[in-house]
C-alpha atoms as a PDB file:
ATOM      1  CA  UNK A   1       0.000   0.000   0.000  1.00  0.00           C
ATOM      2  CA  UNK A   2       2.357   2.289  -1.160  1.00  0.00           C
ATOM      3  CA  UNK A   3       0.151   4.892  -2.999  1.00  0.00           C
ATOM      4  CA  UNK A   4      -1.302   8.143  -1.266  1.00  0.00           C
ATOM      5  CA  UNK A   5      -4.629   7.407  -2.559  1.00  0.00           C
ATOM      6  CA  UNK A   6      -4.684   3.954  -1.168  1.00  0.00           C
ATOM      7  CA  UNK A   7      -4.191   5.520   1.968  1.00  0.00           C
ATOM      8  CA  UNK A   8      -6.733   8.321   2.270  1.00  0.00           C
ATOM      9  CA  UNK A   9      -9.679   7.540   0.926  1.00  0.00           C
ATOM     10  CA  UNK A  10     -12.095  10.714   1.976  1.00  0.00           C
ATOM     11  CA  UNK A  11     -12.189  13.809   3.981  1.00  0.00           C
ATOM     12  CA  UNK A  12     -14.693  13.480   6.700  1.00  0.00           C
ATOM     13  CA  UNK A  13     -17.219  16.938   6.010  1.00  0.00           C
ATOM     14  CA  UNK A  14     -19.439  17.329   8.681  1.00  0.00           C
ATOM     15  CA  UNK A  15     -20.737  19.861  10.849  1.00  0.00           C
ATOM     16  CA  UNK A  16     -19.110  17.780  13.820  1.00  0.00           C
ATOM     17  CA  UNK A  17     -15.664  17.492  11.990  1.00  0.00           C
ATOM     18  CA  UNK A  18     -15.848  20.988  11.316  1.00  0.00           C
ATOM     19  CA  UNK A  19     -16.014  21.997  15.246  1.00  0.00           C
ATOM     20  CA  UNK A  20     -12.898  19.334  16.162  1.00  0.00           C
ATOM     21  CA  UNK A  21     -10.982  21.217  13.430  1.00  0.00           C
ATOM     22  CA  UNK A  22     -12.124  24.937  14.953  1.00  0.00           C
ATOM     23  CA  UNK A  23     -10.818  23.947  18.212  1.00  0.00           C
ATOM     24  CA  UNK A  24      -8.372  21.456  17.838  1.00  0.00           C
ATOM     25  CA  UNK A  25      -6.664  21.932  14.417  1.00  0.00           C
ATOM     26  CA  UNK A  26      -7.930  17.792  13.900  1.00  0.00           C
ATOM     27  CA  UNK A  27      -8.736  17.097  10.166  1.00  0.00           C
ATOM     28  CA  UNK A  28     -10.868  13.855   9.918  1.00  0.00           C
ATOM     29  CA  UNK A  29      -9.877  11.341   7.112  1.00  0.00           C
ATOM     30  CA  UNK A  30     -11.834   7.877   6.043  1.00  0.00           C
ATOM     31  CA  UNK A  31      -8.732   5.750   5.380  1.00  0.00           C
ATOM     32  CA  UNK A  32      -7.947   2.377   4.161  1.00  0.00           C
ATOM     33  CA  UNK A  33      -8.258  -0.493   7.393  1.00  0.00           C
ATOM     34  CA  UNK A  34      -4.933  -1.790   6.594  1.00  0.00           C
ATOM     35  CA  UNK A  35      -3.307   1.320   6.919  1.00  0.00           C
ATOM     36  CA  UNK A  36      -1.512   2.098  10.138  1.00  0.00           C
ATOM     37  CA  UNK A  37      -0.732   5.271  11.623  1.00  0.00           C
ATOM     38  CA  UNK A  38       2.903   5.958  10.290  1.00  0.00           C
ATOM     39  CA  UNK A  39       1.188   5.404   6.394  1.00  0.00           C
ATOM     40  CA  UNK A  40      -1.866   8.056   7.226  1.00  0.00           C
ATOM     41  CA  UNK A  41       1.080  10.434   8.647  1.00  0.00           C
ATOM     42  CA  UNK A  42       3.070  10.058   5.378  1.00  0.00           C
ATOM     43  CA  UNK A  43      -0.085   9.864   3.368  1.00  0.00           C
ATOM     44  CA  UNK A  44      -1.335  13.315   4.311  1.00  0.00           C
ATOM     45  CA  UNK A  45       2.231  14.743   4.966  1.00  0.00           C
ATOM     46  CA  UNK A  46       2.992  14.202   1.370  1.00  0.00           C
ATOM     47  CA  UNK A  47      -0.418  15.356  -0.287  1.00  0.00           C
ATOM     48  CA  UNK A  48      -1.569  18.738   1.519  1.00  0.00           C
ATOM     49  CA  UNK A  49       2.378  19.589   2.268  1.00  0.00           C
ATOM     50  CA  UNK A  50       1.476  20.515   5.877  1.00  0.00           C
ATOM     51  CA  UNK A  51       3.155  19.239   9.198  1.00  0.00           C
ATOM     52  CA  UNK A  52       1.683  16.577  11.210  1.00  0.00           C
ATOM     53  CA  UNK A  53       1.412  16.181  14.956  1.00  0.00           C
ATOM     54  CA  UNK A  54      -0.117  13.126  15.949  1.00  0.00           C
ATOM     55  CA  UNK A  55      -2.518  10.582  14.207  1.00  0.00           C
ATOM     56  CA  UNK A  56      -5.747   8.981  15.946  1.00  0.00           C
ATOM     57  CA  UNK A  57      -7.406   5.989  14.296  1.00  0.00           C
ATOM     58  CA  UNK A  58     -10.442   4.228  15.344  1.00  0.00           C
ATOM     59  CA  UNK A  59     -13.039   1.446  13.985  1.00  0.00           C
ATOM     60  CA  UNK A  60     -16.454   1.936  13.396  1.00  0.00           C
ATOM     61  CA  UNK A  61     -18.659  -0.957  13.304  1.00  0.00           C
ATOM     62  CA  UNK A  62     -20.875  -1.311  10.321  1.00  0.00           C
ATOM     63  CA  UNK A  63     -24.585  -0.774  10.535  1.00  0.00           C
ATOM     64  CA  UNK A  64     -27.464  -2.855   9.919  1.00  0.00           C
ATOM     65  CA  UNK A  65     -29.568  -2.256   6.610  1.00  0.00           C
ATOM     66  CA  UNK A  66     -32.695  -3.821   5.439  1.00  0.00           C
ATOM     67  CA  UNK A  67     -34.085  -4.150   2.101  1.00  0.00           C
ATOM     68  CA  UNK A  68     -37.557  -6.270   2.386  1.00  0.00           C
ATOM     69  CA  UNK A  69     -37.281  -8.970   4.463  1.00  0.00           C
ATOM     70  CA  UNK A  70     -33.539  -9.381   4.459  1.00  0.00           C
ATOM     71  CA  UNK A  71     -30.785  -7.575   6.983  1.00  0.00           C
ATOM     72  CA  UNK A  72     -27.662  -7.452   6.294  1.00  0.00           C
ATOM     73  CA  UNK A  73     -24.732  -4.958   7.894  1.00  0.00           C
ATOM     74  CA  UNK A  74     -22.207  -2.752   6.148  1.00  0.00           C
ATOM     75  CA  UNK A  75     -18.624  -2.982   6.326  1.00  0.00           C
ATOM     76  CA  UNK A  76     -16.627  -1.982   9.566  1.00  0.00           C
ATOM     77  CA  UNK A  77     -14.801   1.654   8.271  1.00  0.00           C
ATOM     78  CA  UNK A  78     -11.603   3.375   9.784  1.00  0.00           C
ATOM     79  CA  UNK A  79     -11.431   6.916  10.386  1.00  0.00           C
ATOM     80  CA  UNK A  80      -8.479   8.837  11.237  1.00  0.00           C
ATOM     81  CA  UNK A  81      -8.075  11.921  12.967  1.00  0.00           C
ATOM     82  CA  UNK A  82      -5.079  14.376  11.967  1.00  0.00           C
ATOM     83  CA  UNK A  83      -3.791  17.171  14.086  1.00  0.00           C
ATOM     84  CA  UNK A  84      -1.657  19.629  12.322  1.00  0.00           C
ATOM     85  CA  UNK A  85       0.844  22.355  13.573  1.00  0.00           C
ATOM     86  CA  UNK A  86      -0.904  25.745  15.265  1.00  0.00           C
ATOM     87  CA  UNK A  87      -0.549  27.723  11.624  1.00  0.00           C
ATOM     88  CA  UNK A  88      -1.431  25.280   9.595  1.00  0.00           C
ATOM     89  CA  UNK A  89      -4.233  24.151   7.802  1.00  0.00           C
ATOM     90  CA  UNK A  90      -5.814  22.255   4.928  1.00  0.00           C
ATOM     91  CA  UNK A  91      -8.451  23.559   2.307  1.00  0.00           C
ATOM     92  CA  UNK A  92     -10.629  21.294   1.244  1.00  0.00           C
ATOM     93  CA  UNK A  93     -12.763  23.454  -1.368  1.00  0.00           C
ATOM     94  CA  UNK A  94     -10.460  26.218  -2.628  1.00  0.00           C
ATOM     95  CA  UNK A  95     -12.349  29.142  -5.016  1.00  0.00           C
ATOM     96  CA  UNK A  96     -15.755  28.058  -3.386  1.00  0.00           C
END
């Protein structure tokens, strides 16, 4: 898994992202689950050009659907949380 966009598969965009990156400077990334922390460090190190800090990773189980009769769940996802340097930050939608 050498590739950047192996690595980091989305940026997570949501109102509640958007407050841990007000006050902590945390950028939240849906990753690959075989990447480890060291990779998502690299990863984003090497495609916004920014500084990073520390790395937290964590497991969300997948939820249950239906369609008709049948349930089934979704796959488990890994999100990672990125905390940059004091100065720095990353733009997501630039010239919106």
């Amino acid at each position: 898994m050498a590739n950047v966009q192996d690595i980091l598969l989305a940026p997570l965009i949501t109102e509640k992202a958007s407050e841990i990156v007000e006050k902590y400077n945390r950028y939240g990334f849906q990753v690959a689950r075989s990447a480890n922390k060291y990779q998502i460090k690299n990863a984003v190190e090497t495609l916004y050009n920014v500084k990073v800090l520390n790395v937290k990773t964590s497991i969300a189980p997948g939820k249950p659907k239906r369609t008709g009769r049948n349930v089934f769940k979704t796959g488990k996802t890994k999100v990672a949380f990125v905390q940059l340097e004091k100065e720095q930050k990353i733009e997501f939608f630039k010239g919106v």
